[in-house]
Protein backbone atom coordinates (compact mmCIF):
# COMPACT_ATOMS: atom_id res chain seq x y z
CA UNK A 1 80.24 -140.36 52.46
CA UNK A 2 80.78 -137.27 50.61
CA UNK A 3 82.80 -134.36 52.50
CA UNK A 4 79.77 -132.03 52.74
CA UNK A 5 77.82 -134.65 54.65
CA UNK A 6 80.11 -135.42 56.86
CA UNK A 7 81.30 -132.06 58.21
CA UNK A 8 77.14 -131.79 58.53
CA UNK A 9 77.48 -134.87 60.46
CA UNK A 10 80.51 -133.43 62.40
CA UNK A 11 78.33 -130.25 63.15
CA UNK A 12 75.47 -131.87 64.57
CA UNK A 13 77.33 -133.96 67.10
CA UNK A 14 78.92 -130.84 68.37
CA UNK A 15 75.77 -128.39 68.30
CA UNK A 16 74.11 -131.30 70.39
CA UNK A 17 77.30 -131.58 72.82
CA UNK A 18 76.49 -127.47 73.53
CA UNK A 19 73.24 -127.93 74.06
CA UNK A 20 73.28 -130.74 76.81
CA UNK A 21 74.10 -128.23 79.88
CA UNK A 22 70.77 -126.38 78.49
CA UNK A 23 68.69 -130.03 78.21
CA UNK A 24 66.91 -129.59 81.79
CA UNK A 25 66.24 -126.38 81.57
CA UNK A 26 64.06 -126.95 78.01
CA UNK A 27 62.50 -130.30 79.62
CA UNK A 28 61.49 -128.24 82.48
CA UNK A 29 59.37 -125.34 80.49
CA UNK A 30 57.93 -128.38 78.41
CA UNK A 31 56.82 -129.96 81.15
CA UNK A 32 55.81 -126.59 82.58
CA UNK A 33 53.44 -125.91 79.46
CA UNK A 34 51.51 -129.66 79.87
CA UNK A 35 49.49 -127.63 82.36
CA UNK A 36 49.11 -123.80 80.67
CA UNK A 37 46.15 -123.34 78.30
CA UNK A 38 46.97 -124.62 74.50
CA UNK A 39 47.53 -120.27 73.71
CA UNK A 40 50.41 -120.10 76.40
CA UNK A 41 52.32 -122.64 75.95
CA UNK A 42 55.74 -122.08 74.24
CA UNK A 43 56.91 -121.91 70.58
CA UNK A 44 60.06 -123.17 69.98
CA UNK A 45 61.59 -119.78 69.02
CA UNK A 46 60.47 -118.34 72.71
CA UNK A 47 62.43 -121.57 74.61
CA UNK A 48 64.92 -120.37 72.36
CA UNK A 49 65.27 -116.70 72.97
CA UNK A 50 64.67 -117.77 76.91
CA UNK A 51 67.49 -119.82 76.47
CA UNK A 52 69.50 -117.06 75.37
CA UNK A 53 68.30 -114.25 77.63
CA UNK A 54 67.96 -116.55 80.85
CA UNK A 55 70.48 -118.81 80.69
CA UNK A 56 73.46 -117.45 79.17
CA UNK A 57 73.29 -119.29 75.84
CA UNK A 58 75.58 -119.05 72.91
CA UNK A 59 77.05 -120.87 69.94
CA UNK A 60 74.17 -123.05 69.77
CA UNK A 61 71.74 -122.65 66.32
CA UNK A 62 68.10 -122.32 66.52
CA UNK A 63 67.51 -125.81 64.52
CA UNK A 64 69.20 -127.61 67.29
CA UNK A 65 66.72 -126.50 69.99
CA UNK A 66 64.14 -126.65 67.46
CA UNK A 67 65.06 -130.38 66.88
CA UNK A 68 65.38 -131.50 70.27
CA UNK A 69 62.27 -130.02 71.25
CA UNK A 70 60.33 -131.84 68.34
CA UNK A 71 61.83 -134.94 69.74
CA UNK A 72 60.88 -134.38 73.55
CA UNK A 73 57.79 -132.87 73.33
CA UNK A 74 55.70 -136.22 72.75
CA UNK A 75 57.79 -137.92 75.33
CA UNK A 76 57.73 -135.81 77.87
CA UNK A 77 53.72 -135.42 77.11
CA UNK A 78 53.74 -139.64 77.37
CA UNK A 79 55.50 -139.58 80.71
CA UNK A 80 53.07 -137.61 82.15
CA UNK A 81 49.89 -139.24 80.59
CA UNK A 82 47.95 -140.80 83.59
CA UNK A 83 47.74 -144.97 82.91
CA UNK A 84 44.74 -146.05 82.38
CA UNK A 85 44.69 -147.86 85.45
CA UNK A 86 45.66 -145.27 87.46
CA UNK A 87 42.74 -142.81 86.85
CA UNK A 88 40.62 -141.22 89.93
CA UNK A 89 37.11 -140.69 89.84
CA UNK A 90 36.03 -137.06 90.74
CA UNK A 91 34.47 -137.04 94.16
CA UNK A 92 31.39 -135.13 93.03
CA UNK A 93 31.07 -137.59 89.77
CA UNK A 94 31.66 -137.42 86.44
CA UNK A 95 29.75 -135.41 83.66
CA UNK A 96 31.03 -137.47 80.74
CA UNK A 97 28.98 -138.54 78.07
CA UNK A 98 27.91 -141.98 77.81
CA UNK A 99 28.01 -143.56 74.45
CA UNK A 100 26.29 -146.48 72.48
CA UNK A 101 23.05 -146.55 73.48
CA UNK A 102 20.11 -146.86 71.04
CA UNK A 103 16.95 -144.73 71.34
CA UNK A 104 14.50 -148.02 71.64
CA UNK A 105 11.55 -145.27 69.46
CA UNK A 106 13.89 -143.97 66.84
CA UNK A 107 16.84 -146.79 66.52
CA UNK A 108 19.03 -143.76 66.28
CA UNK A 109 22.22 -143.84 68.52
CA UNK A 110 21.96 -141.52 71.33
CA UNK A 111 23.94 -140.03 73.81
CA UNK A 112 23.36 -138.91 77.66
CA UNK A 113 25.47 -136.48 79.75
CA UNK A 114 25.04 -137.24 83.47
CA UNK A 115 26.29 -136.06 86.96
CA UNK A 116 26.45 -139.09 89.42
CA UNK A 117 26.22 -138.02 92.92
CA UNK A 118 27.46 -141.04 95.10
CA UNK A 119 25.04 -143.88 93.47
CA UNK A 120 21.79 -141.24 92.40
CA UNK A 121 22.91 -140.44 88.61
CA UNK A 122 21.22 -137.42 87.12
CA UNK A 123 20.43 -137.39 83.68
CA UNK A 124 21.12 -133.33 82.23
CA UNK A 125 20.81 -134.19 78.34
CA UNK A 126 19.78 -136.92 75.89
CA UNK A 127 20.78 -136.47 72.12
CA UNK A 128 20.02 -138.91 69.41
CA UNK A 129 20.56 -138.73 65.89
């Protein structure tokens, strides 16, 4: 391995070493943004300058928070995906559409959106095309 690559090597091992007392913190406004709306949630470069400001943070480089964030963005976002078998109903119902049907007049494939209010279901919308 050539001498330039290593020293990177050497680098990254100790950047990542800095960063682990700032870890929780970052997991915690990651999880934090699951629930704000898709315009609040934040960049990289604010967890950064938060990290900075905040918590006291120095000697650590922007591309190490930047690369630990890309790495546990999607798993924090998979730990907190409800399992499929683990999903509630709403107690009013649910409004989602219902695909696959065929119009029997037009053959086209249609879709309804309907409220379900204990076992009455109330049909809002039919589309087809």
């Amino acid at each position: 391995m050539p001498l330039r690559e290593c020293r990177a090597a050497q680098g990254d091992a100790a950047s990542g070493l800095k960063l682990d007392p700032f870890k929780p913190a970052i997991d915690d406004i990651l999880r934090a943004d699951l629930d704000a709306p898709r315009k609040q949630r934040h960049t990289v470069r604010r967890i950064y300058h938060r990290l900075l400001d905040e918590h006291g943070m120095a000697d650590v480089s922007y591309q190490v928070v930047r690369t630990y964030v890309a790495d546990r963005k999607p798993k924090i976002r998979a730990e907190s995906a409800p399992s499929s078998g683990s999903e509630k109903a709403s107690p009013i119902g649910s409004s989602a559409p219902t695909w696959g049907k065929t119009a029997p007049w037009t053959g086209r494939a249609c879709w309804s959106s309907s409220t379900s209010i204990s076992t009455a279901a109330i049909v809002t919308s039919t589309r087809c095309w």
